[in-house]
Every structure is written in structure tokens, then in C-alpha cells.
Protein backbone atom coordinates (compact mmCIF):
# COMPACT_ATOMS: atom_id res chain seq x y z
CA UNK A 1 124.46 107.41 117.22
CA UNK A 2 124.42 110.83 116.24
CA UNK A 3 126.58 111.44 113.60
CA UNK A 4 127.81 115.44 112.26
CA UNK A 5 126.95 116.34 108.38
CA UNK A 6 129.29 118.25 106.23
CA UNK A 7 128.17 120.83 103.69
CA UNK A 8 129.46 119.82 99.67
CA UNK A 9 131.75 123.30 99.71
CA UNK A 10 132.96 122.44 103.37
CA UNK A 11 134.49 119.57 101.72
CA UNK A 12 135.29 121.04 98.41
CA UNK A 13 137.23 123.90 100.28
CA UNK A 14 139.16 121.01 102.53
CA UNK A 15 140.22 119.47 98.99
CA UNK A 16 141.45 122.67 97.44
CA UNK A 17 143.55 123.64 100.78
CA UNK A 18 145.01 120.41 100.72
CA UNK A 19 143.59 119.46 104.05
CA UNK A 20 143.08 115.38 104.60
CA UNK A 21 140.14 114.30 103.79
CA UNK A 22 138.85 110.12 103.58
CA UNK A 23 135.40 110.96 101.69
CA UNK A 24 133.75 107.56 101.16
CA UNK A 25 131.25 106.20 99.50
CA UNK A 26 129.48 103.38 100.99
CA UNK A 27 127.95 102.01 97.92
CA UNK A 28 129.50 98.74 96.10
CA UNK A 29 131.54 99.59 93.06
CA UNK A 30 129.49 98.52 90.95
CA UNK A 31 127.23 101.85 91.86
CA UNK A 32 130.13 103.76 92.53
CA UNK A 33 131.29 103.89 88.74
CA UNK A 34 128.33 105.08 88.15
CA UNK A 35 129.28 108.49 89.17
CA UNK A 36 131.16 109.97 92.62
CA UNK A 37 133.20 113.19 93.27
CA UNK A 38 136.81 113.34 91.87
CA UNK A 39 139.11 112.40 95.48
CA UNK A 40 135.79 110.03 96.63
CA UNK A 41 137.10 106.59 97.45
CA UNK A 42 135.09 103.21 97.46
CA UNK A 43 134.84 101.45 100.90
CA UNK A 44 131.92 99.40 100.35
CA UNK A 45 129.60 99.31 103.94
CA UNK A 46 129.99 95.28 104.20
CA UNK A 47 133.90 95.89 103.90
CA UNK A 48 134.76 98.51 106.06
CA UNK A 49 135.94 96.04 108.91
CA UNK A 50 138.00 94.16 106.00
CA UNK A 51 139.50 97.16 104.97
CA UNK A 52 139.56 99.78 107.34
CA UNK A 53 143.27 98.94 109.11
CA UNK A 54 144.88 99.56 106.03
CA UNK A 55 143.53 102.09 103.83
CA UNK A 56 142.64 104.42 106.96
CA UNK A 57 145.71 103.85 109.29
CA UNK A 58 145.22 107.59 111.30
CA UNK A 59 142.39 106.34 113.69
CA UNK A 60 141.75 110.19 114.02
CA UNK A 61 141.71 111.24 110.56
CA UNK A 62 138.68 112.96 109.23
CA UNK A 63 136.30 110.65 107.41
CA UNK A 64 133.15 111.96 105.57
CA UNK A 65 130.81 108.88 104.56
CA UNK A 66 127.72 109.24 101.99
CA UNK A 67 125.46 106.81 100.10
CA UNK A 68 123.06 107.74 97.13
CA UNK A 69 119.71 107.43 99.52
CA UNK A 70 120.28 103.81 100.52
CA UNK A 71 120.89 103.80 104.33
CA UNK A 72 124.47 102.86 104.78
CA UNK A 73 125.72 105.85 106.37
CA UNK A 74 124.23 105.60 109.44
CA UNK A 75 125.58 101.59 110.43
CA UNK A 76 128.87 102.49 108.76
CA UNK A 77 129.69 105.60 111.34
CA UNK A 78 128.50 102.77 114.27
CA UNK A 79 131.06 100.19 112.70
CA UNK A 80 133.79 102.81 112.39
CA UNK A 81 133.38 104.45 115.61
CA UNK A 82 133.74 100.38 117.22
CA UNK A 83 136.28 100.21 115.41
CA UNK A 84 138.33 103.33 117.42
CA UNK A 85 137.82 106.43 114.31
CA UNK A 86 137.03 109.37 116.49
CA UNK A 87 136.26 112.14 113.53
CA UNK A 88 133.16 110.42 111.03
CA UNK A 89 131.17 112.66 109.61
CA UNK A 90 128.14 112.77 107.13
CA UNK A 91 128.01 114.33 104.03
CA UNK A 92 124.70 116.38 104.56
CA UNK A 93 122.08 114.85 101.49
CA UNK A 94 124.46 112.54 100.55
CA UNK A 95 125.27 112.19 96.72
CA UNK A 96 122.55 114.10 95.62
CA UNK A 97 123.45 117.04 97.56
CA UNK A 98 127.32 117.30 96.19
CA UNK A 99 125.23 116.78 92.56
CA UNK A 100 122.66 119.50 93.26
CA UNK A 101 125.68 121.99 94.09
CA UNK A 102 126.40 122.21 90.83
CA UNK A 103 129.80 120.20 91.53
CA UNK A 104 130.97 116.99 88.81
CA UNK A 105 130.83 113.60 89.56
CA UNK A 106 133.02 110.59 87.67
CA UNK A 107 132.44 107.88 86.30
CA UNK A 108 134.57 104.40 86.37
CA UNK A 109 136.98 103.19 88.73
CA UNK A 110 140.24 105.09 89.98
CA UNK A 111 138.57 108.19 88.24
CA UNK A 112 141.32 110.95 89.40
CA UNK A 113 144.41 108.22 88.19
CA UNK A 114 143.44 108.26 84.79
CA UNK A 115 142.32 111.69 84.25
CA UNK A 116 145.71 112.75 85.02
CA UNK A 117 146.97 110.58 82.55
CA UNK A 118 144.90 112.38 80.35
CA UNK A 119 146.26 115.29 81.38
CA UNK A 120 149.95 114.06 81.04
CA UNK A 121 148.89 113.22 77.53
CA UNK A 122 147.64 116.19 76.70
CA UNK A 123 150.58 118.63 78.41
CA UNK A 124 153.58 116.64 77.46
CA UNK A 125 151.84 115.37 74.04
CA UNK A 126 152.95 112.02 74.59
CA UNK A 127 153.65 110.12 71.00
CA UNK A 128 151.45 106.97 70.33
CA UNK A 129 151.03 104.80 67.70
CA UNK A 130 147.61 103.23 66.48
CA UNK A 131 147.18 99.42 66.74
CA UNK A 132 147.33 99.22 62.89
CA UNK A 133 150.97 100.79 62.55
CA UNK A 134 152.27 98.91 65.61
CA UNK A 135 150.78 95.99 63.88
CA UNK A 136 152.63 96.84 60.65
CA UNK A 137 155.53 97.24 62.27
CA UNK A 138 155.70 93.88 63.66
CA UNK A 139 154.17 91.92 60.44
CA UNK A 140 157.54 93.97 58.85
CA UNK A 141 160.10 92.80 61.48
CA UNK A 142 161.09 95.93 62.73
CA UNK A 143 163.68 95.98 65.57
CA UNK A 144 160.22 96.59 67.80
CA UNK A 145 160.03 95.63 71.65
CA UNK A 146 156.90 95.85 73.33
CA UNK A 147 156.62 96.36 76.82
CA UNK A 148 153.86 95.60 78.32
CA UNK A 149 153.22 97.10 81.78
CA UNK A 150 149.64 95.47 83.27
CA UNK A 151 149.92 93.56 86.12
CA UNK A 152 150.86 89.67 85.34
CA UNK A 153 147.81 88.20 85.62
CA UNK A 154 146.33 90.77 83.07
CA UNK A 155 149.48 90.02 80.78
CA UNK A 156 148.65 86.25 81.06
CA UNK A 157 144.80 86.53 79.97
CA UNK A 158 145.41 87.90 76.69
CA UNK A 159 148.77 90.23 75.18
CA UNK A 160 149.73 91.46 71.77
CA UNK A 161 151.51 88.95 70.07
CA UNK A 162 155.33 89.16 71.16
CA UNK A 163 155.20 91.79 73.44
CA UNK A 164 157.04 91.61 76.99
CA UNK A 165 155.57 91.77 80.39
CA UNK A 166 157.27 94.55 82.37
CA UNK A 167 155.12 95.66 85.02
CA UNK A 168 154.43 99.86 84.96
CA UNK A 169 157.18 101.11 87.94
CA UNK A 170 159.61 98.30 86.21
CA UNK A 171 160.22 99.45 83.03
CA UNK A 172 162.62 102.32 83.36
CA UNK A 173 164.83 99.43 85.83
CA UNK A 174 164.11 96.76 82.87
CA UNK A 175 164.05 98.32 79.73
CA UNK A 176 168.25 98.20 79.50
CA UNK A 177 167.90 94.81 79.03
CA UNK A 178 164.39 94.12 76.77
CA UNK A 179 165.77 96.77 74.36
CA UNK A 180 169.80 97.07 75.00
CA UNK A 181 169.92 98.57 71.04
CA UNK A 182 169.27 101.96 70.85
CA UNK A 183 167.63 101.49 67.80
CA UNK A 184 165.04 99.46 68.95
CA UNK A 185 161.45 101.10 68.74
CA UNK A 186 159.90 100.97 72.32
CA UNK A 187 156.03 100.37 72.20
CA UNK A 188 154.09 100.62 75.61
CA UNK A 189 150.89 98.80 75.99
CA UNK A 190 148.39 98.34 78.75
CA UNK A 191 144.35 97.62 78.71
CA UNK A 192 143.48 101.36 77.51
CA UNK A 193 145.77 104.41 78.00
CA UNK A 194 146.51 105.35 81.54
CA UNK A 195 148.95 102.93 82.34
CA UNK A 196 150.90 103.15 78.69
CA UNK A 197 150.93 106.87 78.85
CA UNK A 198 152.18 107.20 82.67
CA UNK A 199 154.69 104.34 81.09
CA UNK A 200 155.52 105.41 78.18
CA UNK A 201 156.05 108.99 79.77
CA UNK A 202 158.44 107.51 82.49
CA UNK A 203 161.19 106.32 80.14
CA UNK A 204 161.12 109.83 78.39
CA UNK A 205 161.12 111.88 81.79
CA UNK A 206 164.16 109.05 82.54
CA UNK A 207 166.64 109.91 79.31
CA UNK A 208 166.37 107.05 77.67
CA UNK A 209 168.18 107.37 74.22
CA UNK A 210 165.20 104.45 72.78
CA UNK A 211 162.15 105.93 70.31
CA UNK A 212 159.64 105.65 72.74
CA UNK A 213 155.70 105.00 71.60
CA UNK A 214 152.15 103.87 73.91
CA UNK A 215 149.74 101.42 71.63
CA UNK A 216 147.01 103.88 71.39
CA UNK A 217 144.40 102.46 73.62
CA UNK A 218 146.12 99.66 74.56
CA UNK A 219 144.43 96.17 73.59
CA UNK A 220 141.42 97.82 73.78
CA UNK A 221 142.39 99.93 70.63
CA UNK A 222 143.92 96.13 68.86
CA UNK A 223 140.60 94.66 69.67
CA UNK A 224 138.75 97.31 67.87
CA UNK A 225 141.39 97.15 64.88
CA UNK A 226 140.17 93.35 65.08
CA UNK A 227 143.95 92.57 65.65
CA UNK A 228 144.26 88.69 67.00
CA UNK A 229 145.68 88.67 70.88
CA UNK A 230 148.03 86.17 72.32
CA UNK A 231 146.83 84.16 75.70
CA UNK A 232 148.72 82.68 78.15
CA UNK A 233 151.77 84.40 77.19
CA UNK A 234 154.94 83.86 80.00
CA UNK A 235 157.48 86.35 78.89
CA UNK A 236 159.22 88.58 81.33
CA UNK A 237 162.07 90.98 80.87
CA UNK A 238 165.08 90.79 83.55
CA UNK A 239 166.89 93.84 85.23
CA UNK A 240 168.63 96.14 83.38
CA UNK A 241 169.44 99.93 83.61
CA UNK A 242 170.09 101.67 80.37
CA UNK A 243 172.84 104.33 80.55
CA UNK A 244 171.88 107.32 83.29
CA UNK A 245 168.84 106.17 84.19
CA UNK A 246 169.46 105.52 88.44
CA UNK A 247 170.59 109.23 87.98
CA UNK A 248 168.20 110.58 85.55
CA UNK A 249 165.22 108.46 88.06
CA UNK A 250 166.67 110.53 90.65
CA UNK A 251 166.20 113.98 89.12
CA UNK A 252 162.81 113.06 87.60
CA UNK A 253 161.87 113.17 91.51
CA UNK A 254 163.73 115.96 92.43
CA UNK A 255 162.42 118.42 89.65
CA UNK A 256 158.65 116.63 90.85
CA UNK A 257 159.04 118.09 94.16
CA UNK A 258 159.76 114.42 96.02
CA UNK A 259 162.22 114.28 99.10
CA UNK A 260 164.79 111.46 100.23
CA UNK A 261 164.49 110.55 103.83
CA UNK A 262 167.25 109.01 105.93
CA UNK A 263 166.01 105.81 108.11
CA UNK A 264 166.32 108.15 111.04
CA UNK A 265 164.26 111.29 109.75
CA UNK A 266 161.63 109.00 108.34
CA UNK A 267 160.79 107.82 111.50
CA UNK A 268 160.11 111.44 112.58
CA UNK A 269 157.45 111.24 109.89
CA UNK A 270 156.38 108.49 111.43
CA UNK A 271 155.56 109.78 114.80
CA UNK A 272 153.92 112.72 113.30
CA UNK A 273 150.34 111.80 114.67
CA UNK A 274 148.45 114.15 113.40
CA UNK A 275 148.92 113.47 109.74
CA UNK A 276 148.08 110.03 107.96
CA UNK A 277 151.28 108.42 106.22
CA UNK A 278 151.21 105.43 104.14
CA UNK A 279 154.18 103.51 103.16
CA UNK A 280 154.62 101.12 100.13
CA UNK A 281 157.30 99.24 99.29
CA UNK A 282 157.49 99.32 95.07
CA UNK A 283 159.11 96.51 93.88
CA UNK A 284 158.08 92.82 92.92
CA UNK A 285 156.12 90.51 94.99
CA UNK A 286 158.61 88.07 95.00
CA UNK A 287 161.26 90.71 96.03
CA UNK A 288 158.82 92.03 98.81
CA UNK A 289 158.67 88.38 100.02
CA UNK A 290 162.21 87.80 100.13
CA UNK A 291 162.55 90.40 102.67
CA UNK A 292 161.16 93.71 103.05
CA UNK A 293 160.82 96.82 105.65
CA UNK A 294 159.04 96.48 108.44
CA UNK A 295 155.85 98.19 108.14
CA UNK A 296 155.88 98.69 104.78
CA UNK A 297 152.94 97.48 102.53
CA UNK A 298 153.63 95.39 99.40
CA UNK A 299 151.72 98.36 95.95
CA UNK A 300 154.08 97.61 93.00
CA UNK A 301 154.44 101.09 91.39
CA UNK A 302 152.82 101.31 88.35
CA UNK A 303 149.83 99.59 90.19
CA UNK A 304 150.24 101.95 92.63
CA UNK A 305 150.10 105.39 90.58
CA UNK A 306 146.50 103.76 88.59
CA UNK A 307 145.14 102.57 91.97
CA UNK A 308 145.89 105.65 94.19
CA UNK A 309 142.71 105.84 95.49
CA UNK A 310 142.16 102.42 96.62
CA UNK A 311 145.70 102.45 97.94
CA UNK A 312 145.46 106.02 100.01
CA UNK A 313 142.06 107.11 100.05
CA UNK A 314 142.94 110.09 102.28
CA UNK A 315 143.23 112.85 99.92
CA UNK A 316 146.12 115.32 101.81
CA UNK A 317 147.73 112.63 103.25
CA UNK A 318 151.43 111.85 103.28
CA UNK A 319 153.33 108.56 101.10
CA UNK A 320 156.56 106.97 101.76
CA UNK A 321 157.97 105.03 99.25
CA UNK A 322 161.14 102.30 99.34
CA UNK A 323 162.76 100.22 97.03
CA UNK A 324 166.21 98.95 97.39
CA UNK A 325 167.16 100.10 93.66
CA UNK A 326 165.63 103.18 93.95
CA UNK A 327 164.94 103.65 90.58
CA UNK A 328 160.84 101.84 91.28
CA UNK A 329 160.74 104.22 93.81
CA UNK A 330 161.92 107.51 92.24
CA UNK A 331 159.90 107.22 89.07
CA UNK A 332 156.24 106.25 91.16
CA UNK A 333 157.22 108.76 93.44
CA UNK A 334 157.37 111.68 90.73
CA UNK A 335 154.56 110.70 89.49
CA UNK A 336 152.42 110.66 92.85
CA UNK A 337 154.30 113.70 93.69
CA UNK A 338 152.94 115.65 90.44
CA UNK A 339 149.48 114.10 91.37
CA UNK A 340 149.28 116.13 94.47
CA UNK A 341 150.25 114.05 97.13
CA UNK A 342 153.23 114.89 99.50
CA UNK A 343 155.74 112.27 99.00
CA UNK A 344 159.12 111.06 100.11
CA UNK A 345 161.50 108.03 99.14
CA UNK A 346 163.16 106.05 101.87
CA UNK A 347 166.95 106.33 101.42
CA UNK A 348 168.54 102.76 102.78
CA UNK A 349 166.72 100.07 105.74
CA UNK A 350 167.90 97.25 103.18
CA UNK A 351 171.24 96.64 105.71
CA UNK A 352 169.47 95.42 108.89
CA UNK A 353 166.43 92.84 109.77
CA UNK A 354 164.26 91.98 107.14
CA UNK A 355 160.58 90.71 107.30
CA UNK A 356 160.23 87.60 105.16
CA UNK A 357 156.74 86.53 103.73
CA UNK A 358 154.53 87.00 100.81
CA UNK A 359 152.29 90.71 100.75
CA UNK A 360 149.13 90.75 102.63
CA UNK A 361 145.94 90.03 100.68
CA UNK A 362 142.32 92.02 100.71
CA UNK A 363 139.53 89.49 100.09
CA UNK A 364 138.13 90.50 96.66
CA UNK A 365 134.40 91.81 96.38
CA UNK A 366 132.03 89.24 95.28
CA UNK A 367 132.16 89.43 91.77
CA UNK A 368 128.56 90.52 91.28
CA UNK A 369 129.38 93.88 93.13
CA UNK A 370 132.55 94.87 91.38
CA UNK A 371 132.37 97.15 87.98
CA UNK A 372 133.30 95.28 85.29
CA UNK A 373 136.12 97.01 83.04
CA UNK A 374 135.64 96.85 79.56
CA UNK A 375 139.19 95.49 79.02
CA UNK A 376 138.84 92.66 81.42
CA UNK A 377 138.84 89.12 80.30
CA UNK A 378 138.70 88.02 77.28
CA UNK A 379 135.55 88.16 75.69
CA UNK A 380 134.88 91.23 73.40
CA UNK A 381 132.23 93.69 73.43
CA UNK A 382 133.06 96.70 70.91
CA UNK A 383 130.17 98.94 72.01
CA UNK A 384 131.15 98.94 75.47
CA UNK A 385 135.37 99.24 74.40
CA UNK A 386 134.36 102.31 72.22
CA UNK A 387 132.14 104.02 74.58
CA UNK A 388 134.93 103.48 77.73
CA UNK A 389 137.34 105.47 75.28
CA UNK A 390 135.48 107.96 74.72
CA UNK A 391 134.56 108.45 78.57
CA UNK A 392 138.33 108.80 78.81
CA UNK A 393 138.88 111.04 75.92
CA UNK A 394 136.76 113.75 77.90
CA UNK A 395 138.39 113.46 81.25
CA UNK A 396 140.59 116.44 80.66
CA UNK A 397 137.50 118.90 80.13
CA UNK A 398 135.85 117.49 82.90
CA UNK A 399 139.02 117.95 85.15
CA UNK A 400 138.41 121.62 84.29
CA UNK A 401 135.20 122.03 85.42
CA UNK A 402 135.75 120.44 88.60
CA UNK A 403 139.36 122.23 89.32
CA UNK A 404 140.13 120.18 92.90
CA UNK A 405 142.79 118.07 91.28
CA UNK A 406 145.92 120.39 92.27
CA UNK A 407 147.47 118.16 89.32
CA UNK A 408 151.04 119.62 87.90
CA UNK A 409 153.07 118.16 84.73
CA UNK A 410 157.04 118.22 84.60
């Protein structure tokens, strides 16, 4: 088939005008990490009829493919077109051509998610405390909780000794209850930083009265202090709302540009054709299972705001979030909100017919064509920790040089 090619700066200008955009790269991840454009997403060629349905919904909705030389564009643009996409394109020269424009390519895995939580870092100089003080701290039994906001599974494989497991869009819904005394030092933790400083971040946008800290670097920073890890760890804080913070959830959104949608005006967005609109319900698996919206895919929120890209890959596109508390929902939101996306919160849907069952699952890549993070599993390679720091340590400057991103911070 023949198949259209878009120039590098056609697609540059489409990101900077905030027009949607699905730019893919066919290659496995693996390949992708080793460098892509900032809004690229990975749809690896042998998936795209796996995953296709649900990260591109808009059967119309512009799609620009590209490979690094290897041949995938061409079978891909057959597969999507049988599929019913009417608007694939080509990125003209593929990678080499976006590279030989001068523009930056990224490194790693959901690239764009943590370099704006760089950026938060940066802007809102969000307080941390090395693994050796945190470590101090708890040798000293300081009134200390640690909140740890990977998903479970991660939590399970290895956590710092004591600490929690509060999932990312939880905490800020859970945190009333881990640490109900005011004077209780909060420490976030995840694998590295994004997650803890996005975390960390969302209980000071929220009010809450607590001291408030990330673990530097997460458990990548306690391996490199050679601090000892706890496995198989089964710890999990229960629901409760420290003073204000439904309210204070509420106006975090508000002042980040998000808008509440009846039942009835969200289903105008709905028949809005021409623009892609994803919607996500926030909250637990086992809540989503219970009985959730119709429609609505199962992304817990702090999952949701580190895996953006894999979630939406249409850059431009709208998100619709729900959560019967509101609070998951409001503080993901404001966060997806500030990363450029146009975002609304469901307001109610809980009151009528629920679907029951357990989220849809994506069969995983075979494990020989995914990227291996340098925080997953347990065994421990320092080199590898160190240099995957220092790759995010630069993220800000290089968000500079490419200036897409169209990120703000509240």
C-alpha cells in the first residue's frame, strides 16, 4: 500500500499547537529506550493488533509510524489500515530523519512522565531526604511513616524496612489514617524519583498539616547507601482523609485547569467524534471489580500519571477521569492537567448499573524485548543504578532544548 510521509517539523509544529498526534515507534522497547522523540509512544509492530483497540480508540485519529531502518513501517500501516485506521502516515526517514533535524531524542521508558517530575522538582523545590537520614531516622524511632507508592507487586519484591504500601493516586485518600498525628514525619518512596516526587508533591498541593519528605532516589538511592531492603512485605494502609483534603483535592484541580462533568455533559464529550477521549477509572483494582462505569478502563492514578504514554499515546487528546471519592481522581487529574493534556473528572454514575469484573489485561512483551529498569527485581547492579540517576538528573535541560512539552507547575 502506499502510505503518506510526514516531514520531522510537520510533526513538531502539530505537537506545539496541541493538535493530536499517535507518533509510534514500531521498534520493541527494548530499542525504543534507546532513544525516541519526547510525545513518541511504543507500539511494538507484532503488538499492534493486541493493542491497538485500546490505546488508539479514534479509528480516524492521525497516526505517524517510524522504525530506525528496520522495515516495520510498511506491514504496520497494512495491519492498521485492516484494522479500520483511515489517517497512517510515515514519518519521512524515519528516526534518523527527526535525529538529523537537529531535534532530541530520550532515552528510557515513559520519557515525558518523568521529566516532568523533574521539572516539578525543580519549580516547586520539592524537600527530600537522602537514604542515610531516612535511615537514621528510623534506627532512632522517630514518629516516621513511610509511604510507599509503587504498584503492589513492586512493593512486594523488595521495600524499605517498615514502610507502607499506598499506591501513588492513594495517598492523599490514605494518608489520614497511616499518619493520623500531625507530628508524624511523612517519607515518600518509590523505585527512583518520579513517582515519590509527583507523591510527595500531591499531599503538599492537598494541605496536609504532616512534614512531608520523598527518599531521594527511592530504593535505588538505599541500595547505593548499601541500606538492607525488606521482601515480601504485606502492609497496606486503609482509607482515611486527613482534615480538608476532599476540598483541598478539589481546588488542586481547579487552580490546574481540570473541569467536572455531569453524567449528562460527559456524554457530549463522548460523541465528539472528531477528538480521541480516553476514560480511566482511578481507584483500586479490587474497587474497579466490584463495580465500575461502563466504558471506563481500570489505570490506578499514580500508575497512570508515570505511564501516560502507554496509557494515551495520542498526544492532544482528551482524558476523563472517575472515581467515586473523588479525591483519586482530582489529584491524577491536576497532575495530567499540568502535563498538557485536556482533562475532566466525572462528577457521579456511581447511583445506577454497575459493571462487575476484574480490569482487562494486555499480554506482557516477551521478556527478552522489554527494557529492563534498573530498579526492577531484586538483584543489584550499582553501575547501572548510578548511571539511570544521572540520566534523570539531566532531564530538565534536555526538556529545554526540545521545548514541545507545553508542561506548567502550580
Amino acid at each position: 500500500m502506499t502510505i503518506s510521509t510526514v516531514t520531522p517539523f510537520e510533526i513538531r509544529c502539530m505537537l506545539l499547537l496541541r493538535e493530536e498526534i499517535a507518533l509510534l515507534d514500531l521498534r520493541r522497547e527494548a530499542a525504543f529506550a534507546t532513544g525516541h522523540p519526547l510525545f513518541a509512544a511504543n507500539m511494538a509492530a507484532g503488538r499492534i493488533e493486541l493493542e491497538a483497540a485500546a490505546r488508539l480508540p479514534r479509528k480516524n485519529v492521525p497516526i505517524v509510524l517510524y522504525d530506525a531502518g528496520e522495515g516495520f513501517v510498511g506491514p504496520a500501516a497494512e495491519t492498521f489500515a485492516a484494522l479500520g485506521y483511515t489517517d497512517v502516515r510515515e514519518l519521512g526517514g524515519g528516526l534518523a530523519a527527526w535525529k538529523d533535524a537537529g531535534f532530541e531524542l530520550f532515552e528510557d521508558v515513559n520519557s515525558y512522565a518523568k521529566a516532568f517530575g523533574e521539572l516539578v522538582e525543580s519549580r516547586r523545590h520539592t524537600p527530600s531526604l537522602p537514604a542515610q537520614d531516612v535511615a537514621a531516622l528510623i534506627a532512632s524511632k522517630a514518629n516516621l511513616a513511610i509511604l510507599d507508592v509503587r504498584r503492589p507487586d513492586e512493593y512486594a519484591t523488595m521495600n524499605i524496612p517498615g514502610s507502607v504500601s499506598v499506591p501513588g493516586a492513594e495517598l492523599v485518600l490514605r494518608a489520614g489514617r497511616v499518619a493520623p498525628d500531625r507530628e508524624t514525619t511523612i517519607v515518600v518512596n518509590c523505585a527512583g524519583r518520579t513517582r515519590s516526587i509527583i507523591g510527595t508533591q500531591s499531599l503538599i498541593n492537598a494541605g496536609i498539616a504532616n512534614k512531608v519528605v520523598a527518599l531521594r532516589n527511592g530504593t535505588i538511592g538505599w541500595t547505593l547507601a548499601a541500606q538492607e531492603l525488606e521482601h515480601g512485605a504485606d502492609r497496606h494502609g486503609g482509607i482515611g482523609l486527613f482534615e480538608g483534603a476532599k476540598a483541598n483535592a478539589r481546588d488542586v484541580a481547579y487552580r490546574s485547569g481540570v473541569r467536572h462533568l455531569s453524567v449528562e455533559e460527559a456524554s457530549v464529550l463522548l460523541a465528539q467524534s472528531h477528538r480521541t477521549l480516553y476514560r480511566f477509572d482511578v481507584r483500586a483494582s479490587e474497587e474497579y471489580a466490584a463495580g465500575h462505569i461502563k466504558g471506563f478502563r481500570h489505570y490506578p492514578g499514580g500508575q497512570l500519571v508515570q505511564e501516560i504514554d502507554m496509557a494515551a499515546p495520542v498526544r492532544g487528546s482528551r482524558l476523563l477521569l472517575t472515581d467515586n471519592m473523588g479525591v483519586r481522581a482530582d489529584m491524577t487529574a491536576s497532575w495530567l492537567a499540568q502535563m498538557g493534556f485536556e482533562t475532566y473528572v466525572l462528577e457521579g454514575g456511581y447511583d445506577r448499573k454497575l459493571e462487575v469484573g476484574p480490569p482487562e489485561v494486555v499480554v506482557r512483551p516477551d521478556t527478552a524485548h522489554r527494557y529492563r529498569r534498573p530498579y526492577e527485581g531484586t538483584d543489584v547492579d550499582t553501575k547501572a543504578m548510578q548511571a539511570y540517576l544521572d540520566w534523570e538528573f539531566g532531564l530538565v535541560e534536555q526538556l529545554r532544548r526540545d521545548a514541545t512539552h507545553g508542561f506548567f507547575v502550580i
